[in-house]
C-alpha atoms as a PDB file:
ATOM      1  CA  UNK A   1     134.568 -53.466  33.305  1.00  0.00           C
ATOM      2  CA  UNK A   2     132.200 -50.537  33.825  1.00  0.00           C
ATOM      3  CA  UNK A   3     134.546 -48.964  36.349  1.00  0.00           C
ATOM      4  CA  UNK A   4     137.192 -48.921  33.447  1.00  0.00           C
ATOM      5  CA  UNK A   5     135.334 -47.987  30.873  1.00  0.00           C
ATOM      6  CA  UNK A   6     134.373 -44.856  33.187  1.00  0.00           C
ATOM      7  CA  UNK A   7     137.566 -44.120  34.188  1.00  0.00           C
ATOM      8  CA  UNK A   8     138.716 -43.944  30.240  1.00  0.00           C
ATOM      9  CA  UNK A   9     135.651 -41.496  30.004  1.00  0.00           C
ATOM     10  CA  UNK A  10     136.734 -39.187  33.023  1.00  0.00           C
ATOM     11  CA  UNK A  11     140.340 -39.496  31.088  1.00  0.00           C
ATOM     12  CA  UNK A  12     139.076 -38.170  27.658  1.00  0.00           C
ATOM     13  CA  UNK A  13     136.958 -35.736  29.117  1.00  0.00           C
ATOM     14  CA  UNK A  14     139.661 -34.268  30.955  1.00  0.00           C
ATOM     15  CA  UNK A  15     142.007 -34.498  27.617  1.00  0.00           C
ATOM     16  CA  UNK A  16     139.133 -32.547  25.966  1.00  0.00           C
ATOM     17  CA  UNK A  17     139.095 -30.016  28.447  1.00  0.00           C
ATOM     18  CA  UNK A  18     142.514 -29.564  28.174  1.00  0.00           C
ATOM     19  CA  UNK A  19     143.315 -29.318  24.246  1.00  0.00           C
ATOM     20  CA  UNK A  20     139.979 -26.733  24.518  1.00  0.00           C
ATOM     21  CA  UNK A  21     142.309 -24.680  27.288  1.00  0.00           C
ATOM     22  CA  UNK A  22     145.214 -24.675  25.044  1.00  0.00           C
ATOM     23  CA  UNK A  23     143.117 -23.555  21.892  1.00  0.00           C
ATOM     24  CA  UNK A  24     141.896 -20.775  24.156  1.00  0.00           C
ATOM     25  CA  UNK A  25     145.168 -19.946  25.075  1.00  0.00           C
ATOM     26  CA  UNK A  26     146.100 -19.874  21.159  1.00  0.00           C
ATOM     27  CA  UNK A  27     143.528 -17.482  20.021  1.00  0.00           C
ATOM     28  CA  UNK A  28     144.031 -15.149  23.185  1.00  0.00           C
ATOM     29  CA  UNK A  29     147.642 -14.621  22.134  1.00  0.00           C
ATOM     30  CA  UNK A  30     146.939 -14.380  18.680  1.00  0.00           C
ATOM     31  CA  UNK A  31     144.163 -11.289  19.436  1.00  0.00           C
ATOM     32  CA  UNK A  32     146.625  -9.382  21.721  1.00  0.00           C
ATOM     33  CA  UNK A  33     149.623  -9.481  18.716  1.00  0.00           C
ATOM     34  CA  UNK A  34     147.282  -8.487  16.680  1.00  0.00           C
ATOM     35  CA  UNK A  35     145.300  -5.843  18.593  1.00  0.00           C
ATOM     36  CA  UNK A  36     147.833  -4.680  20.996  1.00  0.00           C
ATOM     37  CA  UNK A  37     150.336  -5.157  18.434  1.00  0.00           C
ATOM     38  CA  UNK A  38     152.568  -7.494  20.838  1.00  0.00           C
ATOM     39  CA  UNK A  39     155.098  -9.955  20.413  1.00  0.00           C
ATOM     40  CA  UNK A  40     154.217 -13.376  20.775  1.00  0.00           C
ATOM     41  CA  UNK A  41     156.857 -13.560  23.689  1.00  0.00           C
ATOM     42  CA  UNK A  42     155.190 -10.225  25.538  1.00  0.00           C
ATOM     43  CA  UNK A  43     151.435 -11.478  24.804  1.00  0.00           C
ATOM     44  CA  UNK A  44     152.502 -14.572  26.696  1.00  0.00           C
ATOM     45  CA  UNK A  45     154.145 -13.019  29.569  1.00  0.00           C
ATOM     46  CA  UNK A  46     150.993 -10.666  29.708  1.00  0.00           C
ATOM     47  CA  UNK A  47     149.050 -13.921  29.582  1.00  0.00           C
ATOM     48  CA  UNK A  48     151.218 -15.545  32.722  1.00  0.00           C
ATOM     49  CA  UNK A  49     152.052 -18.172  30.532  1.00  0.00           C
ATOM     50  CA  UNK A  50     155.336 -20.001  32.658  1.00  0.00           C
ATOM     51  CA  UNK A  51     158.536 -19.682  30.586  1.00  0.00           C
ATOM     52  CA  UNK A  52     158.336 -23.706  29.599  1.00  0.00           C
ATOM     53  CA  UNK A  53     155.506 -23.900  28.179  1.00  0.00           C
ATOM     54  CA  UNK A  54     155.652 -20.900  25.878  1.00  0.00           C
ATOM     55  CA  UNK A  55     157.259 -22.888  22.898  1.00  0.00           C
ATOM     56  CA  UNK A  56     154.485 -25.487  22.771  1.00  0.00           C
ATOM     57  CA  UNK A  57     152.220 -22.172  22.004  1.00  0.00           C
ATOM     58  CA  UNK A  58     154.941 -20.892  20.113  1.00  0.00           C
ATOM     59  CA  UNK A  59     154.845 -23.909  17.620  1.00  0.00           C
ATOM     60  CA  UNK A  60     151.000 -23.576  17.061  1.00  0.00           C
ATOM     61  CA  UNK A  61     150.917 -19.800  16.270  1.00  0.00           C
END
């Protein structure tokens, strides 16, 4: 039982980490359309962000 209940924790941590990367991610693109006056398509591709995951950002701008 206390080797599941860690492994949940390692799991949530990890989702944490995650939705914080994303959120990151978010905000970065939103500064350079707004500073650099970019496109959210150009701030992504200036961000290296792949091609299939760009509408997932997309959807949160």
């Amino acid at each position: 039982m206390c080797r599941a209940l860690k492994d949940l924790m390692k799991e949530e941590i990890q989702k944490e980490r995650a939705d914080a990367a994303e959120q990151e991610r978010v905000k970065n693109i939103k500064s350079m359309m707004e500073n650099l006056k970019l496109s959210a398509s150009q701030a992504m591709d200036a961000l290296n962000i792949p091609v299939s995951e760009q509408r997932k950002y997309i959807a949160q701008l």
